[in-house]
C-alpha atoms as a PDB file:
ATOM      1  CA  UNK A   1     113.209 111.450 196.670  1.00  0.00           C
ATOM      2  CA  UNK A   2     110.234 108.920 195.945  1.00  0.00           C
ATOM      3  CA  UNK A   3     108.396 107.872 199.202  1.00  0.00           C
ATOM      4  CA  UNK A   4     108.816 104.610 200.101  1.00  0.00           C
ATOM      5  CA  UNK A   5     105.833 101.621 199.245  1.00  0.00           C
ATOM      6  CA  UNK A   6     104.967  98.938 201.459  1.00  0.00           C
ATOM      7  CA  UNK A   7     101.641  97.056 201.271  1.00  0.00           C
ATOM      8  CA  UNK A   8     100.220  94.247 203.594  1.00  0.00           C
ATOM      9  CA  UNK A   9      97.886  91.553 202.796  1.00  0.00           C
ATOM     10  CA  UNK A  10      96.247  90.878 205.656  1.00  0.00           C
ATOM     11  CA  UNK A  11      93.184  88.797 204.331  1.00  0.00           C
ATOM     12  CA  UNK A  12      92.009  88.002 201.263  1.00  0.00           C
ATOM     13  CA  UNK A  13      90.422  91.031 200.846  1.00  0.00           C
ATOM     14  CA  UNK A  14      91.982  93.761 203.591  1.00  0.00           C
ATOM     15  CA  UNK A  15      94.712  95.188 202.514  1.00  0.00           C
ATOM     16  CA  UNK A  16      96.741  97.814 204.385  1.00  0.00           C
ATOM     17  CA  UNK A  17      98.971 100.375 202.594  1.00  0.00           C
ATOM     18  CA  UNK A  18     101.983 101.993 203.275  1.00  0.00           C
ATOM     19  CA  UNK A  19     103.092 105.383 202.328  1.00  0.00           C
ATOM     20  CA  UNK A  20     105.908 106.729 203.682  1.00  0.00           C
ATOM     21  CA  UNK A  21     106.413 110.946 201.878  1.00  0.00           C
ATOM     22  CA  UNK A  22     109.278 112.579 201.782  1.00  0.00           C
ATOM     23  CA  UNK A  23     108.526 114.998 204.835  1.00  0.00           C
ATOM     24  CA  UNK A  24     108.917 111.889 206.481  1.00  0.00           C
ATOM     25  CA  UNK A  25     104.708 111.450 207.444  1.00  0.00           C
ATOM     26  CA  UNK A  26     103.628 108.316 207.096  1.00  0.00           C
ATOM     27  CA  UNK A  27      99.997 107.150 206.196  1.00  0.00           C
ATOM     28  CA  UNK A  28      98.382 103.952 206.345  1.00  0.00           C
ATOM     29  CA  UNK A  29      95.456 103.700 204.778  1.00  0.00           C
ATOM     30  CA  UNK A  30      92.996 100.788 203.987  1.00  0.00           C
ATOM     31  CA  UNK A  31      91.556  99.086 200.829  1.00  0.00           C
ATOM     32  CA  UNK A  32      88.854  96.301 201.351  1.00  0.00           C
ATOM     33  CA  UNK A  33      87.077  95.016 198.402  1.00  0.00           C
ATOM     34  CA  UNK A  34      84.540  92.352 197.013  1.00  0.00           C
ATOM     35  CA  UNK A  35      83.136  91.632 193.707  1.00  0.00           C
ATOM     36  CA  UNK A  36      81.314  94.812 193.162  1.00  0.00           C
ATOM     37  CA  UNK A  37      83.251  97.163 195.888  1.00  0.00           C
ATOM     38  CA  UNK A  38      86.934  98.633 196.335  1.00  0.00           C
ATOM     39  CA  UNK A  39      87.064 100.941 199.372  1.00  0.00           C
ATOM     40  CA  UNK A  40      89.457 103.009 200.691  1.00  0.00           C
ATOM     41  CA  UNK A  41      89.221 104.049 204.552  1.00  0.00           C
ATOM     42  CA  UNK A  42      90.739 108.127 204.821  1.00  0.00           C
ATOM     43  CA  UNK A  43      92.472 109.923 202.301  1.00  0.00           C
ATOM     44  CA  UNK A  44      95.881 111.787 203.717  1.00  0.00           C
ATOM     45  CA  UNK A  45      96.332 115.764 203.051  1.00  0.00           C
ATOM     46  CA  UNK A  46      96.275 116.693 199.804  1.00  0.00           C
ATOM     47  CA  UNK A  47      99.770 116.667 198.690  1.00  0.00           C
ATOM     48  CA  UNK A  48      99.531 112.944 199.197  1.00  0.00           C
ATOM     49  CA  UNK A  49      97.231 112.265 196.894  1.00  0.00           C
ATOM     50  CA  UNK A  50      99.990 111.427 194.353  1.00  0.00           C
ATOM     51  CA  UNK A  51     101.621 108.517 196.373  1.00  0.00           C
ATOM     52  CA  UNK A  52      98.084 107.204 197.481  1.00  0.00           C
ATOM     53  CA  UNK A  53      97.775 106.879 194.021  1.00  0.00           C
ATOM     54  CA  UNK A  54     101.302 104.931 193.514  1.00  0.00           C
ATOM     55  CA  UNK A  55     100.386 102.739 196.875  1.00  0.00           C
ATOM     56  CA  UNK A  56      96.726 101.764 195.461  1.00  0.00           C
ATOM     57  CA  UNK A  57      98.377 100.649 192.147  1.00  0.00           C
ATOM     58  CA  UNK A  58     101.051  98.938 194.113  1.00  0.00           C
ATOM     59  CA  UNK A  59      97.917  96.925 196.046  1.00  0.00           C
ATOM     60  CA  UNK A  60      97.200  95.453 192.320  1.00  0.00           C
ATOM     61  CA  UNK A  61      94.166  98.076 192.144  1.00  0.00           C
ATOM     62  CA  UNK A  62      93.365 101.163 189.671  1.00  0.00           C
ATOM     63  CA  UNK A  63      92.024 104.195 191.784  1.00  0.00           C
ATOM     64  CA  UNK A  64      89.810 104.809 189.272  1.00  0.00           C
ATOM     65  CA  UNK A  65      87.728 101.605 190.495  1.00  0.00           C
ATOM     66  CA  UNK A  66      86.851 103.336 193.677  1.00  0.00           C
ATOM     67  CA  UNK A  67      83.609 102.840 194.672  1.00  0.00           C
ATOM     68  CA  UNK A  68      83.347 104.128 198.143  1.00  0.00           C
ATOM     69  CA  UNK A  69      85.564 106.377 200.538  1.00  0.00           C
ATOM     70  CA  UNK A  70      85.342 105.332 203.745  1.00  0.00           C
ATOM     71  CA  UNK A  71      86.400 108.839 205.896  1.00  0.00           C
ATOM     72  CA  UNK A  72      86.909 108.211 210.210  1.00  0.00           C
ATOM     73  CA  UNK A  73      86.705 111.463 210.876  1.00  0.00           C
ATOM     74  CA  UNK A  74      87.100 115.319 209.472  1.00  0.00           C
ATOM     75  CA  UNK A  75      91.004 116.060 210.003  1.00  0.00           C
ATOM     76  CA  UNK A  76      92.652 117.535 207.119  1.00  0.00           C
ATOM     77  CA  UNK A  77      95.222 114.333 206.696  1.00  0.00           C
ATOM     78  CA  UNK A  78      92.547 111.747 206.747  1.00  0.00           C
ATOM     79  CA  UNK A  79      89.626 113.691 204.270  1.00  0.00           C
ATOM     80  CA  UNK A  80      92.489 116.008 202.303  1.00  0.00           C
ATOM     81  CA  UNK A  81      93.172 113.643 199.244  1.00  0.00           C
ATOM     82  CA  UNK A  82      89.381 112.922 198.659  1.00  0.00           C
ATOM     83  CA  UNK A  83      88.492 115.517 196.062  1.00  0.00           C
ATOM     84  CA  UNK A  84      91.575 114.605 194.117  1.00  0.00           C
ATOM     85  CA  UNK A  85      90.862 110.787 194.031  1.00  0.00           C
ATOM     86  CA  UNK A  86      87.188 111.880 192.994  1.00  0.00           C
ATOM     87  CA  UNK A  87      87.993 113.489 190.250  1.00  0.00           C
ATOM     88  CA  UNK A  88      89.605 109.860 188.948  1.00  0.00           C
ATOM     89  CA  UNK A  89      86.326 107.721 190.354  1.00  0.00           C
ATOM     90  CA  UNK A  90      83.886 110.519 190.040  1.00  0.00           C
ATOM     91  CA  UNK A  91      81.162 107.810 191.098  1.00  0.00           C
ATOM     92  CA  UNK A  92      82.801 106.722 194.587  1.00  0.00           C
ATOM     93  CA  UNK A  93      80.178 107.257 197.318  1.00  0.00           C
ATOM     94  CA  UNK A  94      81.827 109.237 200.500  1.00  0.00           C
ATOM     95  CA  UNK A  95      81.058 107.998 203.732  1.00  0.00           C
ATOM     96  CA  UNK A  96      81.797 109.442 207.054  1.00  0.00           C
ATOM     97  CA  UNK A  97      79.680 109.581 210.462  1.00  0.00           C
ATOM     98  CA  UNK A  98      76.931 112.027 211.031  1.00  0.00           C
ATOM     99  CA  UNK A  99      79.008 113.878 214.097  1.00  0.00           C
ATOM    100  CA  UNK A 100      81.858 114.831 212.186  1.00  0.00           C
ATOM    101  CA  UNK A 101      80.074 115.397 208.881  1.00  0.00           C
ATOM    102  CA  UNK A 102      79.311 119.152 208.390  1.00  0.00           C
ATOM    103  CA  UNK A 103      83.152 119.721 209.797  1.00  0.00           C
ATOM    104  CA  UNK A 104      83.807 117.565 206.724  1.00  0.00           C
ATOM    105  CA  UNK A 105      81.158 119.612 204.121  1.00  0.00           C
ATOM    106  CA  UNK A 106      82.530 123.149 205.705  1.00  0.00           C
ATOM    107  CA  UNK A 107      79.166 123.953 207.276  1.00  0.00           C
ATOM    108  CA  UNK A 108      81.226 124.052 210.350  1.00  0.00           C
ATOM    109  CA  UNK A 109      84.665 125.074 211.674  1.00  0.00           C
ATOM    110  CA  UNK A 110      86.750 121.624 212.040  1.00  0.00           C
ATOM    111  CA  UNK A 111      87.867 121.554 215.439  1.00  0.00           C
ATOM    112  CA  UNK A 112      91.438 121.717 214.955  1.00  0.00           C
ATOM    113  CA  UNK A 113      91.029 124.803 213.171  1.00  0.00           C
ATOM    114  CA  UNK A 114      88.729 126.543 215.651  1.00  0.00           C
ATOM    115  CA  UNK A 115      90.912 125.734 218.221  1.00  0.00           C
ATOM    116  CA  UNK A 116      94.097 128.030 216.492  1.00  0.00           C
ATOM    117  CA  UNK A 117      91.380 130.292 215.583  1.00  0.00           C
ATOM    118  CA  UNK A 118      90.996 130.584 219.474  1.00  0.00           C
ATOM    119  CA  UNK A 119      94.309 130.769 220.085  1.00  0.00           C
ATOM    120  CA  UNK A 120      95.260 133.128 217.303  1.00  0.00           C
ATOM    121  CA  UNK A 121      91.924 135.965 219.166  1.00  0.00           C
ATOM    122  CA  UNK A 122      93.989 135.735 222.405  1.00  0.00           C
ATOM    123  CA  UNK A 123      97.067 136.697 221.134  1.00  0.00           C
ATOM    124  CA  UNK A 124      98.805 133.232 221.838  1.00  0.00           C
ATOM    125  CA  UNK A 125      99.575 132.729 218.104  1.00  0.00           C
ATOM    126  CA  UNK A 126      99.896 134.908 215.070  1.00  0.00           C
ATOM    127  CA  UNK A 127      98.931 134.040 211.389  1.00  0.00           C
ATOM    128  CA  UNK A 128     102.433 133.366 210.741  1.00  0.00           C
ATOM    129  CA  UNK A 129     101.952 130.277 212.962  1.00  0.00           C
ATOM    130  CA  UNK A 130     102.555 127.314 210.355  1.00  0.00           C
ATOM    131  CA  UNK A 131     100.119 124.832 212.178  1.00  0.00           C
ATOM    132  CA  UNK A 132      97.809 127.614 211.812  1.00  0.00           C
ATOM    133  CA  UNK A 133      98.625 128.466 208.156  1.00  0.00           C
ATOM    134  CA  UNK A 134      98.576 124.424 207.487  1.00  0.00           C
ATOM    135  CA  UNK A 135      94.969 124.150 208.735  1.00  0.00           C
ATOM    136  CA  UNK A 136      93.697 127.461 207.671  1.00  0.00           C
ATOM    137  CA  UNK A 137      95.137 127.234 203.923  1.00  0.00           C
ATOM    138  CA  UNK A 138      94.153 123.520 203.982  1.00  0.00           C
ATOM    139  CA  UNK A 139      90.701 123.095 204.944  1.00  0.00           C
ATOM    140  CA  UNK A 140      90.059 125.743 202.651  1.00  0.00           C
ATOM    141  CA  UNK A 141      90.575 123.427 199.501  1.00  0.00           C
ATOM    142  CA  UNK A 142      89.601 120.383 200.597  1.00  0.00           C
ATOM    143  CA  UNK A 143      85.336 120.813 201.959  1.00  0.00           C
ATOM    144  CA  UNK A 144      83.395 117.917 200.265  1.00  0.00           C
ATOM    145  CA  UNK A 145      79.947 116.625 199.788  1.00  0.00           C
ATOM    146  CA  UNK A 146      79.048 113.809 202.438  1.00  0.00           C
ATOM    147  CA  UNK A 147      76.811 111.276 200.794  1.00  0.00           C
ATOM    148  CA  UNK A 148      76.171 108.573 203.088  1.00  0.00           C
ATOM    149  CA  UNK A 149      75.782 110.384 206.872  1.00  0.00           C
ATOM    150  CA  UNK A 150      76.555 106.901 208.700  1.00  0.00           C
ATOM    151  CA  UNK A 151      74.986 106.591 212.795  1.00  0.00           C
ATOM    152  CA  UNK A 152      76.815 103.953 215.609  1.00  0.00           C
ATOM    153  CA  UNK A 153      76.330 100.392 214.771  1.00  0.00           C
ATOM    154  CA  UNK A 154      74.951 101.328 211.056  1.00  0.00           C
ATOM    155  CA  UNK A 155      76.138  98.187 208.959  1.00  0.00           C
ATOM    156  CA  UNK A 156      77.557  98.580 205.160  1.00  0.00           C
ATOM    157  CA  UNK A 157      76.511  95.147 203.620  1.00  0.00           C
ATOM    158  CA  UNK A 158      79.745  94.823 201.234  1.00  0.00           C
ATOM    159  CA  UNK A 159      83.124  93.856 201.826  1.00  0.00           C
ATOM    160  CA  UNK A 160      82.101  91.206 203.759  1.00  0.00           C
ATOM    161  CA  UNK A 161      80.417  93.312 206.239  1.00  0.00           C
ATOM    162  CA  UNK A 162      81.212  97.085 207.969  1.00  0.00           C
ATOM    163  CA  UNK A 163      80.179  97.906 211.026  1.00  0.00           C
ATOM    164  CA  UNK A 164      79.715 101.758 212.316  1.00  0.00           C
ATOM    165  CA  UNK A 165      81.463 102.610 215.305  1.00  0.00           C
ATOM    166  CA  UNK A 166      81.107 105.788 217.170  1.00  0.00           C
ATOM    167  CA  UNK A 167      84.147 106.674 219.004  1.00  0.00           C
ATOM    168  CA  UNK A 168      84.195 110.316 219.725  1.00  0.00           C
ATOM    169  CA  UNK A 169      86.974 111.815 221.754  1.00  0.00           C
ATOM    170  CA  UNK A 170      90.046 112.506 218.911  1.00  0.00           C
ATOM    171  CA  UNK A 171      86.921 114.611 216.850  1.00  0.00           C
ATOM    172  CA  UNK A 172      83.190 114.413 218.343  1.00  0.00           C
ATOM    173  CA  UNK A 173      82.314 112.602 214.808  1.00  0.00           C
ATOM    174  CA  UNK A 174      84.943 109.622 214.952  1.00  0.00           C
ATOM    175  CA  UNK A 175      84.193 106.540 214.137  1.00  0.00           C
ATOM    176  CA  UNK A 176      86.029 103.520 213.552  1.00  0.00           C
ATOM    177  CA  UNK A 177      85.191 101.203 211.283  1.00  0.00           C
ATOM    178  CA  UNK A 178      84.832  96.861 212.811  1.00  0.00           C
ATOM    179  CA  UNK A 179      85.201  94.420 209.251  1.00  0.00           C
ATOM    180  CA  UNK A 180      82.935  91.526 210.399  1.00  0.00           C
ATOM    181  CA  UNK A 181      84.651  88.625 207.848  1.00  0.00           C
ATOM    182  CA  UNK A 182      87.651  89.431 209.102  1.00  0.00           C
ATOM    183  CA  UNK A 183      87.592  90.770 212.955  1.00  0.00           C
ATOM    184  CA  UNK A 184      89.725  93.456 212.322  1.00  0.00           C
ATOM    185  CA  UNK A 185      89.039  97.124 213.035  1.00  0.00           C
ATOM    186  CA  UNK A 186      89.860 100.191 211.487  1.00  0.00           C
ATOM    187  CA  UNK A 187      90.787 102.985 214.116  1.00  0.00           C
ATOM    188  CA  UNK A 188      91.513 106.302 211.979  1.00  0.00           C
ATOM    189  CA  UNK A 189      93.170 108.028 214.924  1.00  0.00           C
ATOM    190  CA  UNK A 190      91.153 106.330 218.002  1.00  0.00           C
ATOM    191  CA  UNK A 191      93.986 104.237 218.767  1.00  0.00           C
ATOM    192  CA  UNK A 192      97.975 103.787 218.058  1.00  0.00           C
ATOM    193  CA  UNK A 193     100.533 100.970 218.376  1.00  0.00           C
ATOM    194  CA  UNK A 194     103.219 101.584 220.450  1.00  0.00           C
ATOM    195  CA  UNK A 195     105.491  98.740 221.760  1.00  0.00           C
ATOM    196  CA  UNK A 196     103.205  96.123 220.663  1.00  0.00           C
ATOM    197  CA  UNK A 197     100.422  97.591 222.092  1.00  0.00           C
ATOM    198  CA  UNK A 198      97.060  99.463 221.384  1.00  0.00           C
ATOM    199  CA  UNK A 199      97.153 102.742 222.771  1.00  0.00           C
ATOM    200  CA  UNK A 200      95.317 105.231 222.442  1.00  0.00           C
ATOM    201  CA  UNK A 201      94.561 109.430 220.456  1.00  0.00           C
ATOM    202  CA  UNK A 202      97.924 111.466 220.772  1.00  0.00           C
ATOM    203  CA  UNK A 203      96.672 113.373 223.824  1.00  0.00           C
ATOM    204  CA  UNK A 204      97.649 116.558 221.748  1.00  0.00           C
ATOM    205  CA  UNK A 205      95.870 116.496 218.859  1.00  0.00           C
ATOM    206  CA  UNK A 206      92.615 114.839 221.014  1.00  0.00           C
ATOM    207  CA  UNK A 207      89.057 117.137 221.682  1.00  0.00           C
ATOM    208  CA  UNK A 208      88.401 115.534 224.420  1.00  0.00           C
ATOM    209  CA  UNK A 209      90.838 113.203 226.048  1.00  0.00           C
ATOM    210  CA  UNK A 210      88.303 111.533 228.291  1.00  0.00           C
ATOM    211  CA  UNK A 211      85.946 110.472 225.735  1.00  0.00           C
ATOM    212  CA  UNK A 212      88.726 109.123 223.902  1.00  0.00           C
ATOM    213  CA  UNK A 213      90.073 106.890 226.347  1.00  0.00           C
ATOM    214  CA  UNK A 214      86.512 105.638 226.406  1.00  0.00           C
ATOM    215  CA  UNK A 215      86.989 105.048 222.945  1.00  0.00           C
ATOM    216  CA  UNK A 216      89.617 103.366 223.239  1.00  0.00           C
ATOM    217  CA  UNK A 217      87.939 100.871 225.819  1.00  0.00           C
ATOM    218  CA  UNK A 218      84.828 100.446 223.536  1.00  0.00           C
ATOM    219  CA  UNK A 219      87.570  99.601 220.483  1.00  0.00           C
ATOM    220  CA  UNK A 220      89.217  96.603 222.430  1.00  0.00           C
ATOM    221  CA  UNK A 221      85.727  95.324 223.771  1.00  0.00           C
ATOM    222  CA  UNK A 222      85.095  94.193 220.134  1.00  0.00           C
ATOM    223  CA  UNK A 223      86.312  90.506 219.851  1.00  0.00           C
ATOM    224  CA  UNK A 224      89.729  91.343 217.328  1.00  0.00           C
ATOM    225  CA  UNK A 225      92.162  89.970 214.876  1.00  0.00           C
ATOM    226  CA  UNK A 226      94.002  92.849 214.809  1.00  0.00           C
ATOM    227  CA  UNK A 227      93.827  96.602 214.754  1.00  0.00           C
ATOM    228  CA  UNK A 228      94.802  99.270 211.887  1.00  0.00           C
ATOM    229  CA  UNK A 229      95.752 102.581 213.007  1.00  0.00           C
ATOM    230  CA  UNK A 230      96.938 105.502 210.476  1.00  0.00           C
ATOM    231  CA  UNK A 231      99.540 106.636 211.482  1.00  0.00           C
ATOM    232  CA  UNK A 232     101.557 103.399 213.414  1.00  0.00           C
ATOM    233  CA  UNK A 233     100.265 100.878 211.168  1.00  0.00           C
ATOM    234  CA  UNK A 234      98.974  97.512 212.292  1.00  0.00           C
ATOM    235  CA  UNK A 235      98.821  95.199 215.258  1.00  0.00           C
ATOM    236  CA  UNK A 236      97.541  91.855 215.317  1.00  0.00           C
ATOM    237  CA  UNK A 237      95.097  90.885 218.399  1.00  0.00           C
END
């Protein structure tokens, strides 16, 4: 079954993709662009990389033209496609923020991982577990090169203008990512729609749920057109 591909125009140059894979997981990543720049904002697990491809070509762009990947933080669905989509824009600088960025180059344990790791020591799980497996198998393949180590309120001068936001509490290195033309903001997994409304990490998956909800408060301070989140899409402010 091919996954379903939806793209949304939401400026003239902010585009959000669609990719819905047959496992039924849905992505949503971002492409922002100016004369010089295409950039894509997170990168899905690696088995994605194939539709990413399909949903960037959709957008009217060649991945090849990459030239920056934008990551919000060091989970294995939003950095697990990036090798893959180097190898067609070898050039592409990769961006993510200085927190989260040695969980992204391997020099340390990502925190989802360490945390089955934990669990696997006091006998809670075995190495059967498939979360485990998934993160343990994954992460292995998928350890890049950080180029640009990005701090809070660092500004990217393309695209109209990116502004660095720290907004730890899903990883301690998220960040989302505020597009100054435009007034929208991209959340990674800082925030979520849900009936109509921005709410905020899945308190599941979260490091620490308190810094997250102050996160979340520090995203909707910013004066907004609307917010993109990966996994429930878009809502407009």
């Amino acid at each position: 079954m091919r996954p379903k591909l939806n793209t949304m125009r939401l400026t003239e140059n902010v585009e959000m993709l669609e990719v819905k894979l047959p496992n039924g997981g849905i992505y949503h990543p971002t492409l922002t662009w100016d004369a010089t720049h295409l950039v894509l904002f997170d990168t899905g697990t690696p088995d994605a990389v194939p539709y990413f491809i399909n949903a960037i070509k959709a957008a009217g762009f060649n991945p090849k033209d990459l030239t920056d990947i934008i990551l919000t933080h060091q989970d294995l669905d939003h950095i697990g496609g990036t090798l893959d989509l180097l190898k067609m824009a070898p050039n592409a600088k990769v961006y993510a923020y200085e927190v989260d960025a040695p969980f992204i180059e391997g020099k340390e344990m990502p925190t989802k991982l360490a945390r089955q790791e934990q669990r696997l020591k006091s006998g809670e799980i075995t190495e059967t577990d498939p979360f485990y497996h998934f993160l343990k198998e994954g992460f292995s393949k998928v350890y890049l090169t950080v180029d640009v180590k990005l701090s809070d309120n660092e500004a990217l001068d393309f695209c109209g203008g990116i502004t660095t936001i720290f907004t730890p509490g899903h990883t301690p290195g998220h960040a989302t990512f505020y597009l100054n033309s435009s007034k929208l903001m991209i959340c990674g997994d800082a925030a979520n729609v849900e009936a109509n409304k921005l709410i905020g990490s899945n308190p599941a998956m979260t490091w620490d749920n308190e810094q997250a909800e102050q996160s979340l408060a520090k995203i909707k301070s910013y004066n907004l057109n609307g917010a993109i989140c990966f996994h429930t899409g878009f809502l407009k402010l």
